[in-house]
PDB file of N, CA and C in Angstrom:
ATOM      1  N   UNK A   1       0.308   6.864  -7.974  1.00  0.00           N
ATOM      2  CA  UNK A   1      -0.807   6.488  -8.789  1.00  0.00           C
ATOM      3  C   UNK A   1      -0.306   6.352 -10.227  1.00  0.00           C
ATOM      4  N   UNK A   2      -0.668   5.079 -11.234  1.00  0.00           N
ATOM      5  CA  UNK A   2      -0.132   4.913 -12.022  1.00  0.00           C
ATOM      6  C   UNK A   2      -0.783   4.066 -13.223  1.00  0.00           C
ATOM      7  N   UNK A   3      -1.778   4.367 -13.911  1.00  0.00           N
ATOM      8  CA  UNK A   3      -2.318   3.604 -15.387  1.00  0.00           C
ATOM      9  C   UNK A   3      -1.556   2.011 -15.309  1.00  0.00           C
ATOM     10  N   UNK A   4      -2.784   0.986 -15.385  1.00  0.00           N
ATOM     11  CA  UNK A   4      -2.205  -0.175 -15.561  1.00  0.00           C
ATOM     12  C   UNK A   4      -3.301  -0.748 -16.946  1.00  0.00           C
ATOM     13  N   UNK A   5      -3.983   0.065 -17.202  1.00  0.00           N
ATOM     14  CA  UNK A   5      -4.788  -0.154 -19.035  1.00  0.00           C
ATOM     15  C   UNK A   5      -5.731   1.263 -18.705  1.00  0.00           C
ATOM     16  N   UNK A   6      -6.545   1.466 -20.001  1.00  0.00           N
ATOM     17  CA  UNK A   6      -7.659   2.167 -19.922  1.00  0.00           C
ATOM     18  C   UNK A   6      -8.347   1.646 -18.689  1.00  0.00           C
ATOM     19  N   UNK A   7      -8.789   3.055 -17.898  1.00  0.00           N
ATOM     20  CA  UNK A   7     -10.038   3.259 -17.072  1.00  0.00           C
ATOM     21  C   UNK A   7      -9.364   2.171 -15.396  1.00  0.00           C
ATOM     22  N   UNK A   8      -8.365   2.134 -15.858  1.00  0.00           N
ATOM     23  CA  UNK A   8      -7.754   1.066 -14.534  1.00  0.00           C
ATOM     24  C   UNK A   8      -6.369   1.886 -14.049  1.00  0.00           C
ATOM     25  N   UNK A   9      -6.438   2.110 -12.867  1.00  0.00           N
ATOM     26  CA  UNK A   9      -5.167   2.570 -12.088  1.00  0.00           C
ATOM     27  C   UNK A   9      -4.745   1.708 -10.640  1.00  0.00           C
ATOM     28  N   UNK A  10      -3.160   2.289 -10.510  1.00  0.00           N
ATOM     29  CA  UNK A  10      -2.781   1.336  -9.183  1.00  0.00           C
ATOM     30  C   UNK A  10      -2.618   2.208  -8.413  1.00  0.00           C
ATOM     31  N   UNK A  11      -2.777   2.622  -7.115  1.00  0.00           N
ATOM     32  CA  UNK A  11      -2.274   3.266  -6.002  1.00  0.00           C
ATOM     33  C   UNK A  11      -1.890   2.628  -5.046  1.00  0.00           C
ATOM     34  N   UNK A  12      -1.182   3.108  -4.624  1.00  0.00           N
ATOM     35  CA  UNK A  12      -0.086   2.774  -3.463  1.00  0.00           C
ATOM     36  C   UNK A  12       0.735   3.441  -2.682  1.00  0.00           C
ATOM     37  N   UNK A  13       0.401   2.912  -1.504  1.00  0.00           N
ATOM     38  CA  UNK A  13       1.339   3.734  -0.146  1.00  0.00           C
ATOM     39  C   UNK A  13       2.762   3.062   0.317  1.00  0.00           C
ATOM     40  N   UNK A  14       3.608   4.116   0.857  1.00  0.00           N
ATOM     41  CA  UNK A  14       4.601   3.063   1.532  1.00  0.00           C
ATOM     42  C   UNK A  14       4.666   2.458   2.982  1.00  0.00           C
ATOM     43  N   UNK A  15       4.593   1.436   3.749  1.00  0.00           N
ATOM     44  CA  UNK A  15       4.250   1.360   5.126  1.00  0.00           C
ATOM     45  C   UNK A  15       5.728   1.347   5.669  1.00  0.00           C
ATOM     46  N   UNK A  16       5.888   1.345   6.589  1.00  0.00           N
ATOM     47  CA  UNK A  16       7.405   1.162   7.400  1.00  0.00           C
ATOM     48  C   UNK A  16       8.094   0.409   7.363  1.00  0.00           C
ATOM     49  N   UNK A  17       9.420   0.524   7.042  1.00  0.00           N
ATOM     50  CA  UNK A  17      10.424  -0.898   6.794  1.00  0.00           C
ATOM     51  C   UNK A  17       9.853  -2.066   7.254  1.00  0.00           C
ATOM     52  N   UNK A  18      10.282  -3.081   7.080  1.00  0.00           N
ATOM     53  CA  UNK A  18      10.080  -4.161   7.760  1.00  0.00           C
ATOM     54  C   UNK A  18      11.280  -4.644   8.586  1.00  0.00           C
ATOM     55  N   UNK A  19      10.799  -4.774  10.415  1.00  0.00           N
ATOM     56  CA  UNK A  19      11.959  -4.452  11.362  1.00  0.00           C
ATOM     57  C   UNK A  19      12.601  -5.494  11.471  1.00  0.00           C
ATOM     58  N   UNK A  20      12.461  -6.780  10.381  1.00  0.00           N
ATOM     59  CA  UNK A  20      13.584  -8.003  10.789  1.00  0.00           C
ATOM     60  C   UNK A  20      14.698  -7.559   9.439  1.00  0.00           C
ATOM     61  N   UNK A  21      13.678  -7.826   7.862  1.00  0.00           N
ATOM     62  CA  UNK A  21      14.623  -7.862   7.121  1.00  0.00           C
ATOM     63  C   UNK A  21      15.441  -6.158   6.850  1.00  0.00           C
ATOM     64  N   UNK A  22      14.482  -5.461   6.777  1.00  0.00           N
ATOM     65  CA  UNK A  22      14.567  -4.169   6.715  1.00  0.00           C
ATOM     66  C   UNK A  22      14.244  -4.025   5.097  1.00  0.00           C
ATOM     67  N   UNK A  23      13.585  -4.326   4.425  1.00  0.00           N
ATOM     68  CA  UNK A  23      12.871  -4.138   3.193  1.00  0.00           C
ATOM     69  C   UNK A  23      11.516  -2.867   2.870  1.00  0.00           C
ATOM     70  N   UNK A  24      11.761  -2.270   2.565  1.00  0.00           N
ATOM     71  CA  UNK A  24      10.667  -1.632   2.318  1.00  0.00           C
ATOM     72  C   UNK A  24       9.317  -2.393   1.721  1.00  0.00           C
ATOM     73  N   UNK A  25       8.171  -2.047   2.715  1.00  0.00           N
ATOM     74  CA  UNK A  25       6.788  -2.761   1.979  1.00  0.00           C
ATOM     75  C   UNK A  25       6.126  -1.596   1.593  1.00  0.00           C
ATOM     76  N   UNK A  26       4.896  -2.147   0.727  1.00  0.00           N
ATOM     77  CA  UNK A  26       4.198  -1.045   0.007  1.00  0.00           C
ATOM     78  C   UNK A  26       2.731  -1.762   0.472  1.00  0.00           C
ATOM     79  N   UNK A  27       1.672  -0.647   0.249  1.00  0.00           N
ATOM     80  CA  UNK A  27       0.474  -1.336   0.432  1.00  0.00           C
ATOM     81  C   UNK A  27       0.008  -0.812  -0.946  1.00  0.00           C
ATOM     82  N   UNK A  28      -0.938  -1.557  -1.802  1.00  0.00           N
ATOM     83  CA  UNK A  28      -1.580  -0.873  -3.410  1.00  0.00           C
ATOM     84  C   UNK A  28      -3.048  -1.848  -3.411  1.00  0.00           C
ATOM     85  N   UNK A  29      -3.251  -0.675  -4.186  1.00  0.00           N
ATOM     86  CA  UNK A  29      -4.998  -1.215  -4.917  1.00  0.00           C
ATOM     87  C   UNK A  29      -4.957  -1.319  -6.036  1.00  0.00           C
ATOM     88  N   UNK A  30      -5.549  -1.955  -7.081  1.00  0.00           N
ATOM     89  CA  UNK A  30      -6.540  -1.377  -8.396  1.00  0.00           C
ATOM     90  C   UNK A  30      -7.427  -0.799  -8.385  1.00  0.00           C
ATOM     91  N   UNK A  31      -7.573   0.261  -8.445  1.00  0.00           N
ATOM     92  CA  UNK A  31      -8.983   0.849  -8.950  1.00  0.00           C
ATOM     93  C   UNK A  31      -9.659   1.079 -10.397  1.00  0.00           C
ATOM     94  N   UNK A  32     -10.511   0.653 -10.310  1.00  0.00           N
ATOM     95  CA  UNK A  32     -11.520   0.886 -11.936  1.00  0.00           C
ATOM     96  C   UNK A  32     -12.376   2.138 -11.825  1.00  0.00           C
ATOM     97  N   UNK A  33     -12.342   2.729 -12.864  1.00  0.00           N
ATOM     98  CA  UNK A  33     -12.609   4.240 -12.718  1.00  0.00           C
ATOM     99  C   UNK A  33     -12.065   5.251 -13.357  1.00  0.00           C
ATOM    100  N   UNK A  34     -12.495   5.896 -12.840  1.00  0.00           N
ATOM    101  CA  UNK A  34     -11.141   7.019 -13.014  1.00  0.00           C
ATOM    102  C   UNK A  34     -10.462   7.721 -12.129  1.00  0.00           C
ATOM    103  N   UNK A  35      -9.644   8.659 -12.330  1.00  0.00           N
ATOM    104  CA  UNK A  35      -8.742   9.228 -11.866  1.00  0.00           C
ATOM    105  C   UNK A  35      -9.454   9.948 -10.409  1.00  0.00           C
ATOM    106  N   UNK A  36     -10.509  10.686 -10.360  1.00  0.00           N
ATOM    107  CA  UNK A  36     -10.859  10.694  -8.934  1.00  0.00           C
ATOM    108  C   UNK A  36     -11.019   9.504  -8.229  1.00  0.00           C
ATOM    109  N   UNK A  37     -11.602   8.475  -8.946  1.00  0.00           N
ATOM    110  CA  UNK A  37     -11.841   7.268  -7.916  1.00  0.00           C
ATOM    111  C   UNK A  37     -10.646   6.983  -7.325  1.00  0.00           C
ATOM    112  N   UNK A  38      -9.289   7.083  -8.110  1.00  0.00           N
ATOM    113  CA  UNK A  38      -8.281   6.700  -7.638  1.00  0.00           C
ATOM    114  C   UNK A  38      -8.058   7.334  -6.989  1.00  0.00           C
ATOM    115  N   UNK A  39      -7.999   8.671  -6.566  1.00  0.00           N
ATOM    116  CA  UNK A  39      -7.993   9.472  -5.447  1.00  0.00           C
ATOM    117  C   UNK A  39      -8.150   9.248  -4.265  1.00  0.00           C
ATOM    118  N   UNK A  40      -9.613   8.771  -4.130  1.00  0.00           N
ATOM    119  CA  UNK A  40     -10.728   8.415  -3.039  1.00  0.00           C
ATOM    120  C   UNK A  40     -10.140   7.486  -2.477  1.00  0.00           C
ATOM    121  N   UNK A  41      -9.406   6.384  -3.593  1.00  0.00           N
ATOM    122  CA  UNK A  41      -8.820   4.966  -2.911  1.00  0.00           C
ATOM    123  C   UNK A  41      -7.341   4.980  -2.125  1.00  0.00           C
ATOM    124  N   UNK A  42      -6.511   5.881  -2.302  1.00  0.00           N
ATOM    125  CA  UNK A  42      -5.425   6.121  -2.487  1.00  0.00           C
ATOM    126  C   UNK A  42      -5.862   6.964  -0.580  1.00  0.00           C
ATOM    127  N   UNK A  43      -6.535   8.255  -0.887  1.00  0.00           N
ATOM    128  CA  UNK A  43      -7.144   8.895   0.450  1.00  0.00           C
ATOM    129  C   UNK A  43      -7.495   7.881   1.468  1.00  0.00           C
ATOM    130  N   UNK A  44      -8.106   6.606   1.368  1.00  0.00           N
ATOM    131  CA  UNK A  44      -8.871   5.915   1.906  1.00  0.00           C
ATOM    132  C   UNK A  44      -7.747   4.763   2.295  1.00  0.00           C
ATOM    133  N   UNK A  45      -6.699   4.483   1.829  1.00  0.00           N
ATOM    134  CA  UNK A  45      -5.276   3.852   1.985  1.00  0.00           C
ATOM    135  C   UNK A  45      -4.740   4.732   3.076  1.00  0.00           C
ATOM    136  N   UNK A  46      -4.316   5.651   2.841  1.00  0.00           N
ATOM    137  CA  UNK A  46      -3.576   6.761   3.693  1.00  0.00           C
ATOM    138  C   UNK A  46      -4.786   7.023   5.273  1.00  0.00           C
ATOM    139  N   UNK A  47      -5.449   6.930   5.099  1.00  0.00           N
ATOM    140  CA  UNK A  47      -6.467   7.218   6.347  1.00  0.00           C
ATOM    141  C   UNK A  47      -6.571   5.531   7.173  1.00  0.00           C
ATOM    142  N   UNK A  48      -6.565   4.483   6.368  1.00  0.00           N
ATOM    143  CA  UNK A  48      -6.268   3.153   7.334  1.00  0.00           C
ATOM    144  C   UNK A  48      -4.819   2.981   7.638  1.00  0.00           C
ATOM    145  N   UNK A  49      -4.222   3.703   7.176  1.00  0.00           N
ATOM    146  CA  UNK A  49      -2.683   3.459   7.886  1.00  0.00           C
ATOM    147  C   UNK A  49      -2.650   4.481   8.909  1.00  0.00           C
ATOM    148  N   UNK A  50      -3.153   5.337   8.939  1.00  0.00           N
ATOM    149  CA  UNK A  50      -2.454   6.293   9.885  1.00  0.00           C
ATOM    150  C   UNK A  50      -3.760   5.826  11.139  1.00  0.00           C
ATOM    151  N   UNK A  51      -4.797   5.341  10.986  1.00  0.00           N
ATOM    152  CA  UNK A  51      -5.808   4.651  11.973  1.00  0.00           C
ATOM    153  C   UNK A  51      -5.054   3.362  12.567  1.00  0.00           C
ATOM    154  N   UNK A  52      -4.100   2.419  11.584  1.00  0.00           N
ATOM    155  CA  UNK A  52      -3.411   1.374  12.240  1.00  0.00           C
ATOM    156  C   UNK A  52      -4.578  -0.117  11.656  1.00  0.00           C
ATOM    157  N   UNK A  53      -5.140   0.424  10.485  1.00  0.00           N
ATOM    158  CA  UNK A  53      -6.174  -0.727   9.910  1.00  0.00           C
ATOM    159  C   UNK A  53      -5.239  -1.628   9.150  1.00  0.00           C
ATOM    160  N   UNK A  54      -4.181  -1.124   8.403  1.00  0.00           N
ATOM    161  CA  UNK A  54      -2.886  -1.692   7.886  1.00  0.00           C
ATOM    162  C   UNK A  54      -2.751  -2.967   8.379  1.00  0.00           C
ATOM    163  N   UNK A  55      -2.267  -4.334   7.764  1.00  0.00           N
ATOM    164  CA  UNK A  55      -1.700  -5.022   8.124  1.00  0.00           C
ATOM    165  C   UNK A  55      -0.258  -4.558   8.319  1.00  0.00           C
ATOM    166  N   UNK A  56       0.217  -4.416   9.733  1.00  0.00           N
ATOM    167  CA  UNK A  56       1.552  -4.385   9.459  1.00  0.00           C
ATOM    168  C   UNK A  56       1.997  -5.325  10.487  1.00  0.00           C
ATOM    169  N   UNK A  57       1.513  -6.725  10.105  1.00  0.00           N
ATOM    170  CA  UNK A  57       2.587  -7.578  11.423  1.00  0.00           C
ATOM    171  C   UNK A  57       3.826  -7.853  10.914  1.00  0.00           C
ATOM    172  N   UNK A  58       4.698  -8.545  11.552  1.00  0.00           N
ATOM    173  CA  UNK A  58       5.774  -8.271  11.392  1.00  0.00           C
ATOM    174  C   UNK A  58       6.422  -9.647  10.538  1.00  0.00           C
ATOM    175  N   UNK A  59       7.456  -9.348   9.920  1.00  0.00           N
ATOM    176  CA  UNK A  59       7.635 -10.429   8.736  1.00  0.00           C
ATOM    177  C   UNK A  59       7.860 -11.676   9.346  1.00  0.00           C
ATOM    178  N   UNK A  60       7.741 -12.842   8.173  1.00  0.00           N
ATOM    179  CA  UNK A  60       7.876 -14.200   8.815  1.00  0.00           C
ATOM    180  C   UNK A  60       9.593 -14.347   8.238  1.00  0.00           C
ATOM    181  N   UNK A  61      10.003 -14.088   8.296  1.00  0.00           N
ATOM    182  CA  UNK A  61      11.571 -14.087   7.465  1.00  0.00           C
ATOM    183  C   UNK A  61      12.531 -13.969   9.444  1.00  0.00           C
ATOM    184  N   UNK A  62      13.634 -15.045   9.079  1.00  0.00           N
ATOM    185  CA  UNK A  62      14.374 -15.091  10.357  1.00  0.00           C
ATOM    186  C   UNK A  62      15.745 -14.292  10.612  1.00  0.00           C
ATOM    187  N   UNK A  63      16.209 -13.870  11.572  1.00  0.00           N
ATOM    188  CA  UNK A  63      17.007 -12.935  11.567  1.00  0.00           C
ATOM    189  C   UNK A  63      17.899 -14.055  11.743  1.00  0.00           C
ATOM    190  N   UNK A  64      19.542 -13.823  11.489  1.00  0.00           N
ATOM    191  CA  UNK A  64      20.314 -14.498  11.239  1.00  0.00           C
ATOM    192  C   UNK A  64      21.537 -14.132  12.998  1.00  0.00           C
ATOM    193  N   UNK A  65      21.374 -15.802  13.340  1.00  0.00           N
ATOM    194  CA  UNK A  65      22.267 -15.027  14.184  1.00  0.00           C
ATOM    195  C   UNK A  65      22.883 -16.410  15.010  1.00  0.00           C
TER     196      UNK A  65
END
């Protein structure tokens, strides 16, 4: 969680490599608010990933071979 101006924050999770390139992805919000809201959003990130609400299909990038 991280101030991007007054009353505005970013949160963000990390999701699982990505299994072609092997890049790490992130999932993030803005939230307007404050610092609990960012909480709530950040909680509410972490609870659709571990449910599988995540986009995590798999990259469009080609493996080399």
């Amino acid at each position: 969680m991280f101030p991007i101006r007054p009353a505005c924050l970013a949160v963000d999770i990390e999701l699982p490599r990505d299994k072609v390139t092997g890049k790490r992805r992130r999932l993030s919000r803005r939230v307007e608010g404050s610092r609990r809201d960012a909480e709530v959003a950040l909680f509410r990130l972490r609870v659709a990933q571990s449910d599988g609400r995540c986009d995590l299909s798999p990259s469009t990038a080609r493996m080399k071979g």
